[in-house]
PDB file of N, CA and C in Angstrom:
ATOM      1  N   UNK A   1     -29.158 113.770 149.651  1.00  0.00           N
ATOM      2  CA  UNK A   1     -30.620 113.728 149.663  1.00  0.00           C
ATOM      3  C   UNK A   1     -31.122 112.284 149.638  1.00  0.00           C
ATOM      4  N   UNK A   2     -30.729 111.251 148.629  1.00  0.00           N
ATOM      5  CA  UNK A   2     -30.920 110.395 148.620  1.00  0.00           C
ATOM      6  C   UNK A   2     -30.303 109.202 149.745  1.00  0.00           C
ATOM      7  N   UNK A   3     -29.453 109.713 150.780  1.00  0.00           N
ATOM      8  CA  UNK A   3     -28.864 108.572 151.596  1.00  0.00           C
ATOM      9  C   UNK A   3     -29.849 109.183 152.944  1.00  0.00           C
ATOM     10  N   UNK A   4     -30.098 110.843 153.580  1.00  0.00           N
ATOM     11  CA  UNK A   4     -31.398 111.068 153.793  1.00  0.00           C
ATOM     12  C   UNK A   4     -32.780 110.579 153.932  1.00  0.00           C
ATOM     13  N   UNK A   5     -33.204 110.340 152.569  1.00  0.00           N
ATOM     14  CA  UNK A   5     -34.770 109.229 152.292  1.00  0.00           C
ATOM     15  C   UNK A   5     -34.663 107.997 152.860  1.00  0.00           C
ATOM     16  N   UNK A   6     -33.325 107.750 152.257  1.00  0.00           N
ATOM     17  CA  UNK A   6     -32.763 106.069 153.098  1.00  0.00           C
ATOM     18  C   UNK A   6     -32.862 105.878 154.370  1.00  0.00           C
ATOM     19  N   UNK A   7     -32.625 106.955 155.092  1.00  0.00           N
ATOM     20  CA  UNK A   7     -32.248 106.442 156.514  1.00  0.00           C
ATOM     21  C   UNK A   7     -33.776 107.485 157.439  1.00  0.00           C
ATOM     22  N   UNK A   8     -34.485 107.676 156.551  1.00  0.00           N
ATOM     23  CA  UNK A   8     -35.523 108.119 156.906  1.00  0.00           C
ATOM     24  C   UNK A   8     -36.642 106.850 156.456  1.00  0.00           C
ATOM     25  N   UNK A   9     -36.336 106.141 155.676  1.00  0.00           N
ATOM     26  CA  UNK A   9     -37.198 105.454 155.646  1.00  0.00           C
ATOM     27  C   UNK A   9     -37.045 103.844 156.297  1.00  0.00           C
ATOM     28  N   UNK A  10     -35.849 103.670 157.018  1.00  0.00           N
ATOM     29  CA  UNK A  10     -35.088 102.678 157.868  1.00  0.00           C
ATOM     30  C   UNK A  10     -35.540 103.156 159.196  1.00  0.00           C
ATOM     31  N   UNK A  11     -35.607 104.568 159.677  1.00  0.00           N
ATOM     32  CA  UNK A  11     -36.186 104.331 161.279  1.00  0.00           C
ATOM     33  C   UNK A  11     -38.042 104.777 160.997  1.00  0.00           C
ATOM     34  N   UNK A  12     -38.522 105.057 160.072  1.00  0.00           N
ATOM     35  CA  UNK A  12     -40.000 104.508 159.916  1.00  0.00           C
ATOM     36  C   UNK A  12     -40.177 103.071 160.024  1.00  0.00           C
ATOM     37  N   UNK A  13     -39.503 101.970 159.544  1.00  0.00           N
ATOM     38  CA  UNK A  13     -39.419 100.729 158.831  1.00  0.00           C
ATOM     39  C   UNK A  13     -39.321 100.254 160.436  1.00  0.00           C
ATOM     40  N   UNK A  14     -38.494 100.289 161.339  1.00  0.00           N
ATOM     41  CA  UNK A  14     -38.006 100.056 162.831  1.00  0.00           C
ATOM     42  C   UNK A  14     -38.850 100.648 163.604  1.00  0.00           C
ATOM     43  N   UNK A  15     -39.553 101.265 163.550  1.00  0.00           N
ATOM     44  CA  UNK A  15     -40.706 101.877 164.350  1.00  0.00           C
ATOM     45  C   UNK A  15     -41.635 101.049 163.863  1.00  0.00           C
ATOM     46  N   UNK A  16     -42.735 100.853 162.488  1.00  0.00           N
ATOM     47  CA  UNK A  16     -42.974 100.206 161.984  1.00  0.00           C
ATOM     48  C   UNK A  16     -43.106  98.885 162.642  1.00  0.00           C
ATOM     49  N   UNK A  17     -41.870  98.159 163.033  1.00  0.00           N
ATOM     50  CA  UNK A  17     -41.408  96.839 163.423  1.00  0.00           C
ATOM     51  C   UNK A  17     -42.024  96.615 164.534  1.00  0.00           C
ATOM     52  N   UNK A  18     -41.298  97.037 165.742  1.00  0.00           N
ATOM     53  CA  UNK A  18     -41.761  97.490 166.929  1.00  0.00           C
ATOM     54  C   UNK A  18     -42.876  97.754 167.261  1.00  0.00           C
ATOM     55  N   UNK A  19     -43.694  98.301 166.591  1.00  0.00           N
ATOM     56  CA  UNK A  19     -44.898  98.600 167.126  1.00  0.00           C
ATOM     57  C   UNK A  19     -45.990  97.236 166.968  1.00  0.00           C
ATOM     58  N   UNK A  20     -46.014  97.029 165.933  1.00  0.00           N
ATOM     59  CA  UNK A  20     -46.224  96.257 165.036  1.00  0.00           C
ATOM     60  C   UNK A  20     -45.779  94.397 165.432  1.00  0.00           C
ATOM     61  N   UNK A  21     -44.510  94.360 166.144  1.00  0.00           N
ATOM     62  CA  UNK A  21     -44.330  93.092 166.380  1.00  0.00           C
ATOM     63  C   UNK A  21     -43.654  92.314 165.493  1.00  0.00           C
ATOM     64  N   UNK A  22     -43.213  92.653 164.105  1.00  0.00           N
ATOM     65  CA  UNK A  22     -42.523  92.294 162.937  1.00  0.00           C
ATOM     66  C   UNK A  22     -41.670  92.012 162.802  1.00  0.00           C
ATOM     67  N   UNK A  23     -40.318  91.647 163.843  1.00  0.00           N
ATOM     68  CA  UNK A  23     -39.288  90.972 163.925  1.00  0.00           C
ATOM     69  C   UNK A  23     -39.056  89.543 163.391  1.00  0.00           C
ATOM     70  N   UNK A  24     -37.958  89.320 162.879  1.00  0.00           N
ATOM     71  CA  UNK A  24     -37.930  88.192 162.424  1.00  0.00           C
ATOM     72  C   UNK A  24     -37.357  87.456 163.369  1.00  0.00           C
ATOM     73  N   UNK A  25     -37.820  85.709 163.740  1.00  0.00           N
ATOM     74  CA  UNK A  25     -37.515  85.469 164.962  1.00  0.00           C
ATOM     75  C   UNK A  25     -36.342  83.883 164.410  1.00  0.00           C
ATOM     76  N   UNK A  26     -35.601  83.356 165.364  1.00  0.00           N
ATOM     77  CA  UNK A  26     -34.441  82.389 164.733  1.00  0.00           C
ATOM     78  C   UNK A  26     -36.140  81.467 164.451  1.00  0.00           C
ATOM     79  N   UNK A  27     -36.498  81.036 164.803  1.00  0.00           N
ATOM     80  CA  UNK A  27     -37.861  79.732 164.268  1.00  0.00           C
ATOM     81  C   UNK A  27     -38.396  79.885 162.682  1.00  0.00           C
ATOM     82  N   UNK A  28     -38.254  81.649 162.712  1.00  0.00           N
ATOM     83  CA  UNK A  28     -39.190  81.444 161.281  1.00  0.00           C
ATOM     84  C   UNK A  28     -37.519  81.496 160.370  1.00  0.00           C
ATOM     85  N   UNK A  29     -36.712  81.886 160.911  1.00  0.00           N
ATOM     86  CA  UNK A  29     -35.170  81.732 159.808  1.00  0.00           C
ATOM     87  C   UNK A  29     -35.135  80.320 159.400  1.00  0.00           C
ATOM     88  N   UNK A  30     -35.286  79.674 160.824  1.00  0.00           N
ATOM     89  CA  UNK A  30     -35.186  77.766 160.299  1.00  0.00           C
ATOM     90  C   UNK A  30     -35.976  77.908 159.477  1.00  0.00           C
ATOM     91  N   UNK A  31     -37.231  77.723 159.270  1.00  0.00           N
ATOM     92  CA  UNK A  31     -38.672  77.414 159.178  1.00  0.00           C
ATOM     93  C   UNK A  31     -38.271  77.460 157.801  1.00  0.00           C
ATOM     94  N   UNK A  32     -37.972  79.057 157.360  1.00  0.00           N
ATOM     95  CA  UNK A  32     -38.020  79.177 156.079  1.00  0.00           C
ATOM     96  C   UNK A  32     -36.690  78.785 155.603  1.00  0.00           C
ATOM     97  N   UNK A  33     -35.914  78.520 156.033  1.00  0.00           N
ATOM     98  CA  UNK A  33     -34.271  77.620 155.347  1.00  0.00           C
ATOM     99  C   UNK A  33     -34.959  76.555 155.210  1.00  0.00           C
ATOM    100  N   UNK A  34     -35.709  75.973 155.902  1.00  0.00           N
ATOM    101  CA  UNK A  34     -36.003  74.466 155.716  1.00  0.00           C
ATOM    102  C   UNK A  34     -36.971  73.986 154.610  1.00  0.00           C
ATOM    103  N   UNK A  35     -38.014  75.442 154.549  1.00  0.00           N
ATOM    104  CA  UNK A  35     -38.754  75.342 153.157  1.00  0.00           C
ATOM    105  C   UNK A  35     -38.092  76.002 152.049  1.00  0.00           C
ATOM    106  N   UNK A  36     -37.102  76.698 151.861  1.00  0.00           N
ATOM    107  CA  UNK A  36     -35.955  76.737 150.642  1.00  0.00           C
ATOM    108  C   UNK A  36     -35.748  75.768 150.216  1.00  0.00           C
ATOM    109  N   UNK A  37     -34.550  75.148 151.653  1.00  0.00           N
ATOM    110  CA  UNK A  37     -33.775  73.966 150.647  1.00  0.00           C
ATOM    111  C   UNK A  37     -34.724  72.488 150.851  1.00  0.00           C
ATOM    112  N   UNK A  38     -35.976  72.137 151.008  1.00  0.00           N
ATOM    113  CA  UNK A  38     -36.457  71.162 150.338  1.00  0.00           C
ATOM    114  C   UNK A  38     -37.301  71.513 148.879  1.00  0.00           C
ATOM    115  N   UNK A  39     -37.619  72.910 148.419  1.00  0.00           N
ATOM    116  CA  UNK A  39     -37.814  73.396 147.211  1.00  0.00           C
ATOM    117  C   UNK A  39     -36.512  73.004 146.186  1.00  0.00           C
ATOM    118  N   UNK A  40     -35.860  73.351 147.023  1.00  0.00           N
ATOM    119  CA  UNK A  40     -34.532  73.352 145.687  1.00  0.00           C
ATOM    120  C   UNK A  40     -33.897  71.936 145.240  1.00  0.00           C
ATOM    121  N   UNK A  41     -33.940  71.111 146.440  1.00  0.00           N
ATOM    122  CA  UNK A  41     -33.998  69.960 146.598  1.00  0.00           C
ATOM    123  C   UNK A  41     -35.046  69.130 145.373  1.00  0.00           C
ATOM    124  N   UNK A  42     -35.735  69.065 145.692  1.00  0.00           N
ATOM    125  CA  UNK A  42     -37.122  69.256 144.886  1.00  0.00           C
ATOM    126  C   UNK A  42     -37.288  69.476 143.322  1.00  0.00           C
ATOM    127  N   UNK A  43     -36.405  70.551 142.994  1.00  0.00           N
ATOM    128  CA  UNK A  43     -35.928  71.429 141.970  1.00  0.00           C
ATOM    129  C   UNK A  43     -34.773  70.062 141.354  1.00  0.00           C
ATOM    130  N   UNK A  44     -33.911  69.394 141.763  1.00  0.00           N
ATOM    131  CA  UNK A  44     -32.992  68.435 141.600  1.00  0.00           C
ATOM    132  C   UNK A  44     -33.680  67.194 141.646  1.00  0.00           C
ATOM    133  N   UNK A  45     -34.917  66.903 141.831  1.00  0.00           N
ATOM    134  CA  UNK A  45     -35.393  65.325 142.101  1.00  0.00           C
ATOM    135  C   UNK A  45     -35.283  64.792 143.085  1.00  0.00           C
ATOM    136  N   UNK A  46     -35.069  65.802 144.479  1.00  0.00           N
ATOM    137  CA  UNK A  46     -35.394  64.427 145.592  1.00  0.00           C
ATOM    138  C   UNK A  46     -36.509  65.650 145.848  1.00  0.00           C
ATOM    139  N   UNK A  47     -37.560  64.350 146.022  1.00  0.00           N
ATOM    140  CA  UNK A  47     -38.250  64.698 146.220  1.00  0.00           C
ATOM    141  C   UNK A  47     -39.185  64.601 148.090  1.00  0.00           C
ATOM    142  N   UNK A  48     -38.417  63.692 148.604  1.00  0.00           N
ATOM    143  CA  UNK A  48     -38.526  63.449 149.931  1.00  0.00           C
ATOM    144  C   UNK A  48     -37.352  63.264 151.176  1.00  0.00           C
ATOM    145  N   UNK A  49     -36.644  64.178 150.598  1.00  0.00           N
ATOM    146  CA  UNK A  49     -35.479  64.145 151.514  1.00  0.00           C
ATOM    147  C   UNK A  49     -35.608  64.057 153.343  1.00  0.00           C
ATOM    148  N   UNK A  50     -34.686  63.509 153.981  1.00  0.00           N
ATOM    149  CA  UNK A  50     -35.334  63.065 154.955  1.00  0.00           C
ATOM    150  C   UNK A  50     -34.578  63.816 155.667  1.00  0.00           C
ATOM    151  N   UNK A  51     -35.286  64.001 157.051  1.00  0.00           N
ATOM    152  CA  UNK A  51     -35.433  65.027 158.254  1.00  0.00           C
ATOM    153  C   UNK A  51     -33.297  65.767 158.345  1.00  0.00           C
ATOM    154  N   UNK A  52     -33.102  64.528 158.298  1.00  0.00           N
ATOM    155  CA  UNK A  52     -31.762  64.699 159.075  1.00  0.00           C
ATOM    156  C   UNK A  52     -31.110  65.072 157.690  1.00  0.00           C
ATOM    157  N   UNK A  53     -31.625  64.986 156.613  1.00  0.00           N
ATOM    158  CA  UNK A  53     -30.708  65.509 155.002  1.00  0.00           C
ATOM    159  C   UNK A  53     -30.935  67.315 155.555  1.00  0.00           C
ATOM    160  N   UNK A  54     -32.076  67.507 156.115  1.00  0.00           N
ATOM    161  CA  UNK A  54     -32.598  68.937 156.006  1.00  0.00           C
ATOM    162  C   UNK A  54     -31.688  69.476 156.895  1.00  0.00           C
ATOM    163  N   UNK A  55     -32.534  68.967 158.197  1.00  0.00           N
ATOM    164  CA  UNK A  55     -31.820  69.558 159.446  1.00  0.00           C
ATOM    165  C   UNK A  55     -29.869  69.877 158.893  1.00  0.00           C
ATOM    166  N   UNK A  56     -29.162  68.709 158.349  1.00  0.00           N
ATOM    167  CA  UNK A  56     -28.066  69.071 158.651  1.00  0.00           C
ATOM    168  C   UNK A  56     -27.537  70.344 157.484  1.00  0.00           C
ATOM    169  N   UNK A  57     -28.680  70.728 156.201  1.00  0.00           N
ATOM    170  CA  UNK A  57     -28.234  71.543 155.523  1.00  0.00           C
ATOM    171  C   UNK A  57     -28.405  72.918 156.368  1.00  0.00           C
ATOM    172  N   UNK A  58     -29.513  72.999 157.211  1.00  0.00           N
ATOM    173  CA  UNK A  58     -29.871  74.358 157.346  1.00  0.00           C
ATOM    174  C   UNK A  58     -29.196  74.979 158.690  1.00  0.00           C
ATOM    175  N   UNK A  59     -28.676  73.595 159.434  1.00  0.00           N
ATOM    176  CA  UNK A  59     -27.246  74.018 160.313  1.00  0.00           C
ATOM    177  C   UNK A  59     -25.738  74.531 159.726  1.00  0.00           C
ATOM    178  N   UNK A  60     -25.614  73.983 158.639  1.00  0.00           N
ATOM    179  CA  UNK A  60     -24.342  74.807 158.208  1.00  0.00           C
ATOM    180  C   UNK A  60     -25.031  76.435 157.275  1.00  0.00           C
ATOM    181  N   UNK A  61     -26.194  76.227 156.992  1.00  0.00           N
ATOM    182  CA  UNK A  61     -26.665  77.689 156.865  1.00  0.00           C
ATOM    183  C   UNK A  61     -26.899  78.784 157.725  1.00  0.00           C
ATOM    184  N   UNK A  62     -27.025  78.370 159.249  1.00  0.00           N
ATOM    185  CA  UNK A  62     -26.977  78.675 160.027  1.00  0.00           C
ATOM    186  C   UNK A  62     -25.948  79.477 160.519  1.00  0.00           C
ATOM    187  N   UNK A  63     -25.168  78.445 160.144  1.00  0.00           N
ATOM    188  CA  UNK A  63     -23.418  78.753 160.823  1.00  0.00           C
ATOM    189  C   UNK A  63     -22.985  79.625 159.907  1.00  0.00           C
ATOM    190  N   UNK A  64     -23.381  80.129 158.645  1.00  0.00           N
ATOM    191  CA  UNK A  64     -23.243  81.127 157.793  1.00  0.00           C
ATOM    192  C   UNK A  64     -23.660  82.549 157.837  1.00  0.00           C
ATOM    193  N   UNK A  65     -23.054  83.536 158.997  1.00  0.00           N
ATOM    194  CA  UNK A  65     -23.573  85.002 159.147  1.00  0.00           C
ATOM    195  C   UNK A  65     -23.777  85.409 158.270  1.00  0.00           C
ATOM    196  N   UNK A  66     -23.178  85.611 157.069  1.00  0.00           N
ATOM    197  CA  UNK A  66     -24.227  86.067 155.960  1.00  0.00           C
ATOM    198  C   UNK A  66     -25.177  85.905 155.388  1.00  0.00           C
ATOM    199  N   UNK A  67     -25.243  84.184 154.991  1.00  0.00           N
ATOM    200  CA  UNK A  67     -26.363  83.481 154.374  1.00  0.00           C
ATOM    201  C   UNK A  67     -27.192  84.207 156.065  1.00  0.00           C
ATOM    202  N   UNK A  68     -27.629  83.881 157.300  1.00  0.00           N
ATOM    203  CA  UNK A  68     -28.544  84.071 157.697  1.00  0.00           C
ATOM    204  C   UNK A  68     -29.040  85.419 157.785  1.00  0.00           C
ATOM    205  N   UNK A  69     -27.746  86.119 157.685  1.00  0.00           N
ATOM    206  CA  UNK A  69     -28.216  88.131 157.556  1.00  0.00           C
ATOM    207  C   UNK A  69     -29.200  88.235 156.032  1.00  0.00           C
ATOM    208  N   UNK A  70     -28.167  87.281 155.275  1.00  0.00           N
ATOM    209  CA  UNK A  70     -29.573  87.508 153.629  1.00  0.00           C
ATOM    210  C   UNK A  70     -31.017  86.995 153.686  1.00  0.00           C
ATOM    211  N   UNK A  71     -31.118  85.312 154.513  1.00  0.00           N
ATOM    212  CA  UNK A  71     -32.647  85.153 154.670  1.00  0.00           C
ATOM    213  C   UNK A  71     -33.061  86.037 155.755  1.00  0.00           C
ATOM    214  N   UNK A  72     -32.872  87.117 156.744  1.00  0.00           N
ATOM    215  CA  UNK A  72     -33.414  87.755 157.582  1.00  0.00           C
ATOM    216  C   UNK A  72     -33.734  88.561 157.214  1.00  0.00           C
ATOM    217  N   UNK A  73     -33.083  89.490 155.989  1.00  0.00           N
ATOM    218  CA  UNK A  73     -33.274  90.429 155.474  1.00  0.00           C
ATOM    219  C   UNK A  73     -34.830  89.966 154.062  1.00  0.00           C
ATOM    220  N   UNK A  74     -34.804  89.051 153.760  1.00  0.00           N
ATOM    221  CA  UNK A  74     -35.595  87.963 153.065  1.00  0.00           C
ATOM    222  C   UNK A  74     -37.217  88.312 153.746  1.00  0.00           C
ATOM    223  N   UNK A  75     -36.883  87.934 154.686  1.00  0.00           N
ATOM    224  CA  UNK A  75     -38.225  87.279 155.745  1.00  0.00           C
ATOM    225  C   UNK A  75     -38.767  88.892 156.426  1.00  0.00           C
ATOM    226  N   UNK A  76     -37.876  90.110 156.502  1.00  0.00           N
ATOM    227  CA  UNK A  76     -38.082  91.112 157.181  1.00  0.00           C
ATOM    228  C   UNK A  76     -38.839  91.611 155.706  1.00  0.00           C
ATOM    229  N   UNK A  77     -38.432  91.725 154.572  1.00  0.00           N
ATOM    230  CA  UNK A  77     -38.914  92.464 153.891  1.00  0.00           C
ATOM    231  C   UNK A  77     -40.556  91.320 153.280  1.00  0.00           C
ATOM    232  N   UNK A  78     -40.516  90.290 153.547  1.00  0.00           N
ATOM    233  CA  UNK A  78     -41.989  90.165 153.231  1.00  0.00           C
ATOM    234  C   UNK A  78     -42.545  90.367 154.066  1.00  0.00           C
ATOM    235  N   UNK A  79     -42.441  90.393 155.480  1.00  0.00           N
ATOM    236  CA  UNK A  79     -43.109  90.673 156.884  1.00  0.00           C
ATOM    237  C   UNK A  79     -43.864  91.795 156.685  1.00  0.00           C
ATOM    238  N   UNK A  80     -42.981  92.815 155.983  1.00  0.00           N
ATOM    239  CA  UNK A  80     -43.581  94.239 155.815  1.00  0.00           C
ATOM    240  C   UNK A  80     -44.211  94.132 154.669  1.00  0.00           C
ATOM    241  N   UNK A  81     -43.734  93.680 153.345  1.00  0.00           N
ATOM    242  CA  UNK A  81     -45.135  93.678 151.963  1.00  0.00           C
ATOM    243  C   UNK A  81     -46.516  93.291 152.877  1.00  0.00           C
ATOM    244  N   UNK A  82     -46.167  92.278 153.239  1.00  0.00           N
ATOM    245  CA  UNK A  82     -47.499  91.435 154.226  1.00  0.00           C
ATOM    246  C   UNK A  82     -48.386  92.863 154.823  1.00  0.00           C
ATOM    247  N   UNK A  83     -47.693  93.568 156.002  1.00  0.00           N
ATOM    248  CA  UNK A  83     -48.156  94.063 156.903  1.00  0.00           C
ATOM    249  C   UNK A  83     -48.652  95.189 156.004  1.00  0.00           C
ATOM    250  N   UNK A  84     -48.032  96.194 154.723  1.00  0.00           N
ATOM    251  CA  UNK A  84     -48.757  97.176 153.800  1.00  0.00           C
ATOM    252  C   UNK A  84     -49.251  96.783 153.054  1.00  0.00           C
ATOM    253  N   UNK A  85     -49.771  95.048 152.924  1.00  0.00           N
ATOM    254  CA  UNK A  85     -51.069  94.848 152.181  1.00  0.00           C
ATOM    255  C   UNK A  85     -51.979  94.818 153.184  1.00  0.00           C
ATOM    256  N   UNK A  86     -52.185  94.610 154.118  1.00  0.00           N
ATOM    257  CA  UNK A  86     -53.151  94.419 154.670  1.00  0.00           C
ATOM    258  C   UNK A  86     -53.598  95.839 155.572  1.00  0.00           C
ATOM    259  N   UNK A  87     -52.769  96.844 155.226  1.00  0.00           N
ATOM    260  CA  UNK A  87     -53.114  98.003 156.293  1.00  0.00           C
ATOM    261  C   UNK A  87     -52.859  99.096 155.862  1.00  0.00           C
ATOM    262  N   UNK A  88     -52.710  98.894 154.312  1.00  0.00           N
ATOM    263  CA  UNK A  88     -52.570 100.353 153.635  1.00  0.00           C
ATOM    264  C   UNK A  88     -54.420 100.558 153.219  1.00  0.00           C
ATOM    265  N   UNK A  89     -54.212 102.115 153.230  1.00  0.00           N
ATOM    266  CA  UNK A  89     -55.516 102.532 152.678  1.00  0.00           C
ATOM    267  C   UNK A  89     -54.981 103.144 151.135  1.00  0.00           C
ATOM    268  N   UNK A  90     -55.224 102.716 150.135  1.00  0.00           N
ATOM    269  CA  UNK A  90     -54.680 102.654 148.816  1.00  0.00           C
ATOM    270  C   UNK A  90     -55.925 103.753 148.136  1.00  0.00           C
ATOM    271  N   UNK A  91     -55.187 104.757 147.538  1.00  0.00           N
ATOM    272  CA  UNK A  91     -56.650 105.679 146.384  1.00  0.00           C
ATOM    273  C   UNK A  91     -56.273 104.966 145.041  1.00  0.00           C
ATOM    274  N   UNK A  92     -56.836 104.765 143.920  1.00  0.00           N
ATOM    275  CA  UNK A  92     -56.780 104.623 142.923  1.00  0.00           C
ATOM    276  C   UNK A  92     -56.804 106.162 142.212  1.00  0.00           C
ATOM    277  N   UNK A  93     -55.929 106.498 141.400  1.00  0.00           N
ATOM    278  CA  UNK A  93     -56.273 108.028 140.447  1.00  0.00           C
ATOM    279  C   UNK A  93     -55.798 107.806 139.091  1.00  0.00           C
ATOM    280  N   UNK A  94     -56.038 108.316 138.498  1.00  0.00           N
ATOM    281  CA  UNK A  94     -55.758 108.360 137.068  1.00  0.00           C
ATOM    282  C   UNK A  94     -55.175 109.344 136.811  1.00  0.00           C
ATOM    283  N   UNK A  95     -54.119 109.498 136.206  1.00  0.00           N
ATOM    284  CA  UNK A  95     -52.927 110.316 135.649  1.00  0.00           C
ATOM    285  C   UNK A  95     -52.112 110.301 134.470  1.00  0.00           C
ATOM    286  N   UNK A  96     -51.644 111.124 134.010  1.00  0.00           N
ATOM    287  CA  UNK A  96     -50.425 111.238 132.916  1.00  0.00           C
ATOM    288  C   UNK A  96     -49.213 110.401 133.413  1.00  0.00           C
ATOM    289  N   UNK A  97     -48.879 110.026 132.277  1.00  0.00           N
ATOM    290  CA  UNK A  97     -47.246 109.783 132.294  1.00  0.00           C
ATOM    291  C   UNK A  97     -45.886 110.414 132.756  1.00  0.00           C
ATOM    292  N   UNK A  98     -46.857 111.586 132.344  1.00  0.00           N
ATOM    293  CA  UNK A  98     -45.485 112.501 132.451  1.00  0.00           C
ATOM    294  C   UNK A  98     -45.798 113.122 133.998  1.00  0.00           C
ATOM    295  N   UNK A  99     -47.114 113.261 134.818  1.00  0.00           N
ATOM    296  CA  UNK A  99     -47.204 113.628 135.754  1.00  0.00           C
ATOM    297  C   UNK A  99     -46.952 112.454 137.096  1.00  0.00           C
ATOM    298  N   UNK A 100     -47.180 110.921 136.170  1.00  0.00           N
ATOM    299  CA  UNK A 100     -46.578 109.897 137.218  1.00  0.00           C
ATOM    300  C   UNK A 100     -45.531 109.888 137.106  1.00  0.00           C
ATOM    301  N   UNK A 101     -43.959 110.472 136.154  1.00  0.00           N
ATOM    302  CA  UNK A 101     -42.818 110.277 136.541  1.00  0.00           C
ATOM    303  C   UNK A 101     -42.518 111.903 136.972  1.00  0.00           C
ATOM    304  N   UNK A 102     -43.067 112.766 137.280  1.00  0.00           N
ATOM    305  CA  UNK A 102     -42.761 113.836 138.354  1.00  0.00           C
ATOM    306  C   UNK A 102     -43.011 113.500 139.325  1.00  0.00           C
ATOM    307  N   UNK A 103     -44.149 112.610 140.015  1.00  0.00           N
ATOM    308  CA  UNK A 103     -44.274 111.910 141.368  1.00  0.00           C
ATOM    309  C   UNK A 103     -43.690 111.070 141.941  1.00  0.00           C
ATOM    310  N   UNK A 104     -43.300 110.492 140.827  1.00  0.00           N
ATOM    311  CA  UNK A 104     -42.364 109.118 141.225  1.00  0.00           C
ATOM    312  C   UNK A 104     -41.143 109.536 141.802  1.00  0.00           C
ATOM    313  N   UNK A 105     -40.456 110.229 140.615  1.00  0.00           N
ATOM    314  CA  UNK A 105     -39.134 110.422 140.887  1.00  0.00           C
ATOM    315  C   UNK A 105     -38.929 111.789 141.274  1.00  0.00           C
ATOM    316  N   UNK A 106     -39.397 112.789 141.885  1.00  0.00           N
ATOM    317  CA  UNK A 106     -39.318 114.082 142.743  1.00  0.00           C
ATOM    318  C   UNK A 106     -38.897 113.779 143.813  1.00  0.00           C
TER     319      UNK A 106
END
């Protein structure tokens, strides 16, 4: 049941995408490797690391299929917070406890 919901809610999520335009593209993978590691950078005291310190970190991140499958997966899932804040129609209700964890978890 639960691997079901999963993969019901993975080709909503891909439809979703598609329609929508929400792909994550290699520009915004740099983009955002490049605003990571001058944060973290940053985080250590340099505070102005220069072009070619960046560029050459976020090429061997690059060259890392996983590290780039984890920021894609990163960048896909705020794409979508993004896209269901701005396009959900949200009710507010007031409820029990005990009737928000029968909804929740049913």
């Amino acid at each position: 049941d639960r691997s079901e919901k999963g993969l019901r809610y993975q080709l909503i999520e891909g439809k979703l995408r598609a329609e929508n335009n929400l792909q994550v593209t290699f520009e915004e993978l740099k983009d955002h490797s490049k605003n990571m590691i001058k944060a973290q950078m940053a985080q250590f005291g340099q505070m102005n690391p220069t072009d070619e310190e960046v560029e050459g970190i976020v090429a061997r991140i690059m060259g890392n299929e996983e590290e780039v499958k984890r920021l894609g997966e990163q960048l896909n899932t705020n794409k979508m917070l993004i896209f269901f804040k701005e396009n959900a129609k949200l009710k507010t209700k007031e409820i029990t406890y005990e009737k928000f964890m029968k909804e929740a978890y049913a």
